[in-house]
Every structure is written in C-alpha cells, then in structure tokens.
Protein backbone atom coordinates (compact mmCIF):
# COMPACT_ATOMS: atom_id res chain seq x y z
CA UNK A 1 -55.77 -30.21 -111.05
CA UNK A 2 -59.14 -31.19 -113.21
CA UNK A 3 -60.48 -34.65 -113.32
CA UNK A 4 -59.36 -36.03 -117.14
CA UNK A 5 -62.32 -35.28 -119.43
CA UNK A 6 -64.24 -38.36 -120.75
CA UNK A 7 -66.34 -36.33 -123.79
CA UNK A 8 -66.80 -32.98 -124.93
CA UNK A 9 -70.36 -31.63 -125.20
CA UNK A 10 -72.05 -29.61 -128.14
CA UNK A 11 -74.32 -27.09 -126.98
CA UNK A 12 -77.08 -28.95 -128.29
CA UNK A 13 -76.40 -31.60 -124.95
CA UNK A 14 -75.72 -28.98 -122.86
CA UNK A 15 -79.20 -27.12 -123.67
CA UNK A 16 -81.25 -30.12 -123.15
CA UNK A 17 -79.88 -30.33 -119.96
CA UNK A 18 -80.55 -26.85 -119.06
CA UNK A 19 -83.78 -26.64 -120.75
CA UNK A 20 -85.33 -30.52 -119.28
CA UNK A 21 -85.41 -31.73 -123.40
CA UNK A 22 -85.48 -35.27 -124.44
CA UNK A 23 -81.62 -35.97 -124.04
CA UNK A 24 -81.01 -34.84 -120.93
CA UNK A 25 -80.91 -37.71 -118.96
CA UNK A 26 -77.89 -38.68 -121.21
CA UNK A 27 -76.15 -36.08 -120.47
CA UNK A 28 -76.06 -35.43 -117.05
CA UNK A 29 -74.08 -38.52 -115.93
CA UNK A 30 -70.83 -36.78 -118.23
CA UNK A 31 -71.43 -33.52 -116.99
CA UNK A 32 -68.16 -34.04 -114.30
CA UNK A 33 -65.87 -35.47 -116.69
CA UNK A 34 -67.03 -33.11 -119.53
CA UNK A 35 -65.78 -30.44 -122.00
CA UNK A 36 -67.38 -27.53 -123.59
CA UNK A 37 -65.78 -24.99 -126.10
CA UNK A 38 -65.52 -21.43 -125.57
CA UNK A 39 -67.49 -21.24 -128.73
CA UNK A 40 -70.30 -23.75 -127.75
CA UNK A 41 -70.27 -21.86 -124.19
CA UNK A 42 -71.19 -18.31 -126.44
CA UNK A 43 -73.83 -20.31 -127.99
CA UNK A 44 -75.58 -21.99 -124.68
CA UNK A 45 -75.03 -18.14 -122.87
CA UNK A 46 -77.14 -16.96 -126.57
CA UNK A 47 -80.13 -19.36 -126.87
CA UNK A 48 -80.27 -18.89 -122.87
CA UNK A 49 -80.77 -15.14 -123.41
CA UNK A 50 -83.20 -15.87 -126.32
CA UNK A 51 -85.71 -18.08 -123.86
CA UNK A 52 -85.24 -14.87 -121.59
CA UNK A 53 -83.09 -17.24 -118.99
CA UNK A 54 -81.02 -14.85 -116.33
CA UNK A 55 -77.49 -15.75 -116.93
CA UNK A 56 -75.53 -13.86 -114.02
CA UNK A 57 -73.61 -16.73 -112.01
CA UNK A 58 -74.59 -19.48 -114.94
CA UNK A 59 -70.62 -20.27 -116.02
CA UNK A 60 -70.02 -20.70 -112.14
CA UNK A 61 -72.56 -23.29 -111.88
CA UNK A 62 -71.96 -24.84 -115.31
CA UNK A 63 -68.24 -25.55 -113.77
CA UNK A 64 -69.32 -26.31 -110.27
CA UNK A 65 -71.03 -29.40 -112.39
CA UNK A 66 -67.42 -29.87 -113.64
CA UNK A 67 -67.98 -29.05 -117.08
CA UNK A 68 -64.53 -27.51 -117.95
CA UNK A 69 -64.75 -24.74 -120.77
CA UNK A 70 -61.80 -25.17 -122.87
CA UNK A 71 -60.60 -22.02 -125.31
CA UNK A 72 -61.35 -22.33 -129.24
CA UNK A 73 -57.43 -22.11 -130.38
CA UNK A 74 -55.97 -21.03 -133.45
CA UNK A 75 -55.73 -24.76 -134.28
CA UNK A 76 -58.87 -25.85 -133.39
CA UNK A 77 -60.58 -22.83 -135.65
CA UNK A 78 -57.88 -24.05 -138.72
CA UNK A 79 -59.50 -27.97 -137.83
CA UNK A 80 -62.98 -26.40 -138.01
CA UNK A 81 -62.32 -24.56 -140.82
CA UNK A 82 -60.76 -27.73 -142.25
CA UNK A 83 -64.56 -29.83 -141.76
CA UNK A 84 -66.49 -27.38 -144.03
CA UNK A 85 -65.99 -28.77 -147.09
CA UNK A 86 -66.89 -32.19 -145.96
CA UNK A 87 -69.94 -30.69 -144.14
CA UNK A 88 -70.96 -28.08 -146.01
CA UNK A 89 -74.09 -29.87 -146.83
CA UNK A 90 -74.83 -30.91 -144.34
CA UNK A 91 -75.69 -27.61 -142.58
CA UNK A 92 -73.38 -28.05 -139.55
CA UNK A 93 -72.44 -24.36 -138.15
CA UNK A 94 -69.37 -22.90 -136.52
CA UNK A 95 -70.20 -24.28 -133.31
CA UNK A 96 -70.40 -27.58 -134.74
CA UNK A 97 -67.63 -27.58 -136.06
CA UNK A 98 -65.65 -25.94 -132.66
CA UNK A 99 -67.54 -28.56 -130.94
CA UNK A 100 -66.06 -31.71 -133.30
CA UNK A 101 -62.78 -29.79 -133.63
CA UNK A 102 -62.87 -29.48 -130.01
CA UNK A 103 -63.14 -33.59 -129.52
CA UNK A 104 -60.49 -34.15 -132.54
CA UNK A 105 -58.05 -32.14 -130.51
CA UNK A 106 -58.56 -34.00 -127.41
CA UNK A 107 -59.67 -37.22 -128.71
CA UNK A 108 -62.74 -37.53 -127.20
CA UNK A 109 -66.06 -37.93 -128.24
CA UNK A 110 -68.68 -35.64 -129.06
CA UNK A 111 -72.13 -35.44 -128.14
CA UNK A 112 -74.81 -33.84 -129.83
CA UNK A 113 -78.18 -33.79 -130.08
CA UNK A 114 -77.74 -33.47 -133.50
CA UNK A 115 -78.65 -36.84 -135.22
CA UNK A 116 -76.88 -35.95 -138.88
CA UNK A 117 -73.37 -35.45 -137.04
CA UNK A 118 -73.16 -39.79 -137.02
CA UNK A 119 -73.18 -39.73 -140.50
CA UNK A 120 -69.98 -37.54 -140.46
CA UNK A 121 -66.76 -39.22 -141.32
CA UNK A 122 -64.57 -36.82 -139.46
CA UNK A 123 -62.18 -39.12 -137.53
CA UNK A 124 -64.12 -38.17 -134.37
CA UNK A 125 -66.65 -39.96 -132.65
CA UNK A 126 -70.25 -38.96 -132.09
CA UNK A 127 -72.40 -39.84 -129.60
CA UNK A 128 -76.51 -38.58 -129.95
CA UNK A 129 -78.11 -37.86 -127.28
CA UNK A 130 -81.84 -38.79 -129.34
C-alpha cells in the first residue's frame, strides 16, 4: 500500500522539476508524498515531447519518485467542469482545472507554478511554487 499523499502537483511543479526552473527546489521535497492527475501526467508527457525530451521509461521514474498518478474520474471532470465559470477569466485550462479538481477530491493542496491560481476562491488550497 502507497504512502498517504500530502499535495497534488499541477504540471506546472512537476515541469520545473524536470526542466531545473525556478520552483523546483519546492517541489522536490513533496515529490514522495505527491499526486499527479492522469490529465496533468498527458500534459508533462506533451511539453516533454515539445522540448524534444525522450519519454520511454519517464512514468516509471516519475513513480519510482513516488509521485502516484491518480485517474481523472467522471466526478472529478463534472468538479472541473463545475470551476469554469468562476475561472473563465482567468485563463485557467483543463489541466488546471483536473489539477484543482484533483486536490478538491482528495483534500489536498495544490501546487502550481501558476501565481493567478491564489487568487481563486475554489475551496481548495494553493500553494506557488514562485
């Protein structure tokens, strides 16, 4: 049996991690208690390709960290779903909104590099990275 998670991480945190951006050192003390959403994961596994990154054997070492990628759920997309209007304007994507859907299910909080998401009053809590 896992570890209990302590936060669940956008793939904002993840990437500066990965990619040695300002952040990182934030993030790696979480990674063994951490989350990540199947959607989030799609994203990191995208922006990798992107920077031309080889991804063979990259979720095996994301989880040998003990990052635990969790499935998006029906209810998690209808929570997601559920934050548009309030963040609409915000310009927060699907994977933002997994991500925070992901922590509201779990009740854990998120962490971003994404500054705007602590001015979000979403009932979940936020934690920047920078």
């Amino acid at each position: 049996m896992s570890e209990p998670r302590s936060v669940v991480l956008d793939a904002s945190a993840l990437l500066a991690l990965l990619h040695g951006e300002p952040g990182a050192e934030l993030v790696e003390p979480l990674l063994e208690r951490s989350a990540l959403c199947t959607v989030n994961w799609s994203e990191v596994q995208q922006r990798s390709l992107a920077r031309s990154v080889d991804v063979t054997g990259l979720r095996s070492e994301i989880e040998a960290l003990g990052i635990e990628i969790v499935p998006f759920s029906a209810e998690d997309a209808e929570e997601a779903a559920g934050y548009w209007p309030a963040t609409r304007d915000t310009g927060l994507s699907l994977g933002d909104r997994a991500c925070l859907a992901l922590a509201f299910r779990l009740r854990l909080p998120a962490v971003t590099a994404d500054q705007e998401w602590k001015q979000l009053d979403l009932g979940v809590q936020v934690r920047a990275i920078r």
